[in-house]
C-alpha atoms as a PDB file:
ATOM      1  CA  UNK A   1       0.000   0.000   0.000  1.00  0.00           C
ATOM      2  CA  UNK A   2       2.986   2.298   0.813  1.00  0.00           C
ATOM      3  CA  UNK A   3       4.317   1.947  -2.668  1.00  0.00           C
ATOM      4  CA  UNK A   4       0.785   2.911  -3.923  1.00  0.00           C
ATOM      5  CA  UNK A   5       0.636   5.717  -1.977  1.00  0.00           C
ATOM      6  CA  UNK A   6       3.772   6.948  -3.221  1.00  0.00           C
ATOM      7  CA  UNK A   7       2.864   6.588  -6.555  1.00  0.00           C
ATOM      8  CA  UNK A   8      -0.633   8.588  -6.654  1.00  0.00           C
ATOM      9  CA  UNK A   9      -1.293  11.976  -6.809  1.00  0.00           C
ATOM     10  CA  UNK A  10      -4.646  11.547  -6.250  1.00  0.00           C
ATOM     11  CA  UNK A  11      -5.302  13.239  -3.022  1.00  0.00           C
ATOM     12  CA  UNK A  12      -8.781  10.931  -2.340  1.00  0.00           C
ATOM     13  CA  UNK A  13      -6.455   7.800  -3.351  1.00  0.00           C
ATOM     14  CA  UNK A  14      -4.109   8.985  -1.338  1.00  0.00           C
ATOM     15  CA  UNK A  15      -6.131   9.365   2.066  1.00  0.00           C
ATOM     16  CA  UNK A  16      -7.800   5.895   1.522  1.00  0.00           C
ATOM     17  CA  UNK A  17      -4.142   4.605   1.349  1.00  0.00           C
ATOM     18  CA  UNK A  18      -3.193   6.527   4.520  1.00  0.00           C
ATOM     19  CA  UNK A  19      -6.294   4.811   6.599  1.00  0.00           C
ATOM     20  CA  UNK A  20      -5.670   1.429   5.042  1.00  0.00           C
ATOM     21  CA  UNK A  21      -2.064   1.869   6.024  1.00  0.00           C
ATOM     22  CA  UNK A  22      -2.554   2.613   9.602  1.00  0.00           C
ATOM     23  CA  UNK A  23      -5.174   0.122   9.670  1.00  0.00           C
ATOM     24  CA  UNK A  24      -2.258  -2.704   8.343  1.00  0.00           C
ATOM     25  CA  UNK A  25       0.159  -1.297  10.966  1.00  0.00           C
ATOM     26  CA  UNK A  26      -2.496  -1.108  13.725  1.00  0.00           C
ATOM     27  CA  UNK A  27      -3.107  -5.087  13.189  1.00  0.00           C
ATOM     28  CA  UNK A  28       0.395  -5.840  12.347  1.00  0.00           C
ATOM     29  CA  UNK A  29       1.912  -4.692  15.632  1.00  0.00           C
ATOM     30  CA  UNK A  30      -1.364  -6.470  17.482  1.00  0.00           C
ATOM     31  CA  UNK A  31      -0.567  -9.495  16.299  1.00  0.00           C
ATOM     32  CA  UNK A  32       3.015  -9.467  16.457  1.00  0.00           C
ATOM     33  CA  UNK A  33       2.629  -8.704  19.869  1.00  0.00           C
ATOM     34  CA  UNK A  34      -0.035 -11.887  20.494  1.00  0.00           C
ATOM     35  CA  UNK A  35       2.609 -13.927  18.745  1.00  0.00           C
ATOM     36  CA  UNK A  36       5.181 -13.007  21.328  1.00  0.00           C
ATOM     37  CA  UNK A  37       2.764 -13.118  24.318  1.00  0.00           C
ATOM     38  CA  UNK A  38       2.410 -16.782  23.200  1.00  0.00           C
ATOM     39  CA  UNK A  39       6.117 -17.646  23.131  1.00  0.00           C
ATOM     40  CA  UNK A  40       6.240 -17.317  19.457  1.00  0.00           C
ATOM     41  CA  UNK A  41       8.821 -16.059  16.988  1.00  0.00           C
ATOM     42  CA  UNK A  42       6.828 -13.484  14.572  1.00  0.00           C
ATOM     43  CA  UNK A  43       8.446 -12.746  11.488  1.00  0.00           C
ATOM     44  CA  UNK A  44       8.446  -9.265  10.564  1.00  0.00           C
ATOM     45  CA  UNK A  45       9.074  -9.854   6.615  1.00  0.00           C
ATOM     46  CA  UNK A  46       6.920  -7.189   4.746  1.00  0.00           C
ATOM     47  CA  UNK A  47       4.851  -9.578   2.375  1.00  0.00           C
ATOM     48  CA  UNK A  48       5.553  -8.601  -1.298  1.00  0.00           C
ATOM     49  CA  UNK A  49       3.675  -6.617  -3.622  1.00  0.00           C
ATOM     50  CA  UNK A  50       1.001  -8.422  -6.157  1.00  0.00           C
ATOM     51  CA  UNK A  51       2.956  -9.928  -8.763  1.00  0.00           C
ATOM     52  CA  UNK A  52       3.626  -7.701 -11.798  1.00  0.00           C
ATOM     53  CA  UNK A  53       2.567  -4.263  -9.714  1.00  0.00           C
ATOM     54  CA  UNK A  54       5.862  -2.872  -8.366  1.00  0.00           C
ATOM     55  CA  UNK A  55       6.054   0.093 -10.945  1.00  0.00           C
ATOM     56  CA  UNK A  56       2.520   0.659 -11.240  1.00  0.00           C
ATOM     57  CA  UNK A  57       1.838   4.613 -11.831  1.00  0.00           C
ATOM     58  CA  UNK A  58      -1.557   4.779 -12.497  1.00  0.00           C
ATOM     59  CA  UNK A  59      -5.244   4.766  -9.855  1.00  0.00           C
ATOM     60  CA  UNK A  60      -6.648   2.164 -11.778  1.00  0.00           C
ATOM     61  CA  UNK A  61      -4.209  -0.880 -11.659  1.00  0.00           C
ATOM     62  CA  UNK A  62      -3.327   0.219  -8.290  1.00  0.00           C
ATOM     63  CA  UNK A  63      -6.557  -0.107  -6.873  1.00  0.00           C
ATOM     64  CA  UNK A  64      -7.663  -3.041  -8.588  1.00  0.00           C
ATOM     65  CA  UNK A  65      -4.423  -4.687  -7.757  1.00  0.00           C
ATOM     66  CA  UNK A  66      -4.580  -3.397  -3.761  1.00  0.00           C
ATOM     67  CA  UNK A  67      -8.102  -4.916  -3.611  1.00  0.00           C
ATOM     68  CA  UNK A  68      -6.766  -8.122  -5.026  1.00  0.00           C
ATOM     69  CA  UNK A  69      -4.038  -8.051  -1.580  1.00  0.00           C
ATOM     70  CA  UNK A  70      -7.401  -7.253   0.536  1.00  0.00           C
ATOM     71  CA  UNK A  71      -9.855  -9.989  -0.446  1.00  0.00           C
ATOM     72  CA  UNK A  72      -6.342 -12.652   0.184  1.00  0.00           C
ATOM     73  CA  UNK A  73      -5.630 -10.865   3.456  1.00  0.00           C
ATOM     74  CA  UNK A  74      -9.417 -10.937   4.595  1.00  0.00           C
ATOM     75  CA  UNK A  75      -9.654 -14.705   3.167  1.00  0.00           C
ATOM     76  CA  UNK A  76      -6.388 -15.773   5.223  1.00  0.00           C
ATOM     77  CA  UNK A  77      -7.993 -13.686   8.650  1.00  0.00           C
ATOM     78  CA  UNK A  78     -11.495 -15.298   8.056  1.00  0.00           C
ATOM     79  CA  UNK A  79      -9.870 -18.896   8.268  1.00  0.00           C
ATOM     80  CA  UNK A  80      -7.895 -17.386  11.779  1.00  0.00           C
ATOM     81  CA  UNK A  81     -11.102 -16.015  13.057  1.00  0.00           C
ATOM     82  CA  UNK A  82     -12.393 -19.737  12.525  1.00  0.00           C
ATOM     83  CA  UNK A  83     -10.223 -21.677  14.231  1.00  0.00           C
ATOM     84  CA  UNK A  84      -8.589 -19.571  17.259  1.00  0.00           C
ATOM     85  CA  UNK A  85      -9.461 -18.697  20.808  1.00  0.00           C
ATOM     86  CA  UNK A  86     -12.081 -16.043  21.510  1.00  0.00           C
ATOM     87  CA  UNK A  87      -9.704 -13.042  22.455  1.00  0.00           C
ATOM     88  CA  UNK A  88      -7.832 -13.781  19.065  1.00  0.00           C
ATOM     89  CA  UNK A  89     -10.964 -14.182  17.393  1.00  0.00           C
ATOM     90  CA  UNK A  90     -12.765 -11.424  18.352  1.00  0.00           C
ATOM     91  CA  UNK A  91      -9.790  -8.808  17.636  1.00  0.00           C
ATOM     92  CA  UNK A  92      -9.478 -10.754  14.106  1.00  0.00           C
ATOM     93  CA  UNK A  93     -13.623  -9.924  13.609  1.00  0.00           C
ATOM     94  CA  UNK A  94     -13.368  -6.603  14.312  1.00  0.00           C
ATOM     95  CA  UNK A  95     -10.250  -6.509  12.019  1.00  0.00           C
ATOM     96  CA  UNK A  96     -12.105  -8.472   9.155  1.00  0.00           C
ATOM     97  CA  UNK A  97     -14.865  -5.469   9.109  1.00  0.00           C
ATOM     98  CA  UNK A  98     -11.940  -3.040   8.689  1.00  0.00           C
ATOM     99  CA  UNK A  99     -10.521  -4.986   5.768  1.00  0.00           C
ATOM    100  CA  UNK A 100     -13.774  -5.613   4.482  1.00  0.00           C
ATOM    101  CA  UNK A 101     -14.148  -1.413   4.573  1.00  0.00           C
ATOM    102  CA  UNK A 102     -10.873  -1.093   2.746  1.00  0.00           C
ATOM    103  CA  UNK A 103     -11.613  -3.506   0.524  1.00  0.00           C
ATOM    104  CA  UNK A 104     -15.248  -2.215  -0.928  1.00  0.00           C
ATOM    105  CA  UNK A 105     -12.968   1.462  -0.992  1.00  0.00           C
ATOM    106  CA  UNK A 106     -10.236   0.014  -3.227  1.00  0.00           C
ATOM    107  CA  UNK A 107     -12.884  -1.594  -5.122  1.00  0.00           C
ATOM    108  CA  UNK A 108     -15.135   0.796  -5.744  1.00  0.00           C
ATOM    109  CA  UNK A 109     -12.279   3.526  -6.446  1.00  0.00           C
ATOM    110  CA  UNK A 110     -11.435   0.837  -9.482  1.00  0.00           C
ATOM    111  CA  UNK A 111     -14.576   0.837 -10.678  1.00  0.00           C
ATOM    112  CA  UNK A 112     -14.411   4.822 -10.781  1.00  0.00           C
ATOM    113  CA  UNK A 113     -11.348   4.482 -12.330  1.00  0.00           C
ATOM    114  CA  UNK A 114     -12.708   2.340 -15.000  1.00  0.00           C
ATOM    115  CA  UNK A 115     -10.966  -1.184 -14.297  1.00  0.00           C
END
C-alpha cells in the first residue's frame, strides 16, 4: 500500500491509502505482539507486492491490484477467526470489518477508475 501511496497523486487515493495503512500497521503490531505473548517467533518480513505491480503509476491498476491483496488478506484472517481462541478471534472480527471497509474502498475507487 505504501508503494501505492507513493505513486498517486490523487489526493482521495491517497487518504484511503493513509487509513488502510494505519489500519495494516495497527493489526500488524497487534498481532506481532499476540505472537510473542504466546512464546512465538513473529516474522516481521513485509509480504511482497502483487505480482507484476511494483512500478505501477496509475489509480486504476493500483486499486484493482490493492483490492486483489485485501480480499487474500481478509480470506487468510477469516480462516484465523475460525479456528482460534475467543480473544484472538474477536480482535481478528473486528479486524475483518476493517478490511472488508478497505476492501469495498479500493474496489469501488477501481470501478471509478474504469478497471
Amino acid at each position: 500500500m505504501q508503494a501505492y501511496l507513493r505513486a498517486t497523486v490523487d489526493s482521495g487515493l491517497r487518504e484511503g491509502l493513509r487509513e488502510a495503512i494505519i489500519c495494516q500497521a495497527r493489526v500488524c503490531s497487534t498481532l506481532y505482539r499476540h505472537i510473542q505473548e504466546l512464546g512465538g517467533a513473529p516474522s516481521s518480513q513485509i509480504a511482497p507486492l502483487v505480482e507484476g505491480t511494483l512500478g505501477l503509476s496509475e489509480p486504476g491498476p493500483q486499486m484493482e491490484a490493492l483490492a486483489r491483496l485485501l480480499d487474500e488478506s481478509i480470506g487468510l484472517v477469516q480462516s484465523l477467526v475460525e479456528s482460534e481462541e475467543d480473544v484472538l478471534r474477536e480482535f481478528l472480527s473486528d479486524v475483518l470489518a476493517e478490511q472488508r471497509r478497505h476492501l469495498k474502498w479500493a474496489q469501488g475507487q477501481a470501478l471509478r477508475l474504469g478497471f
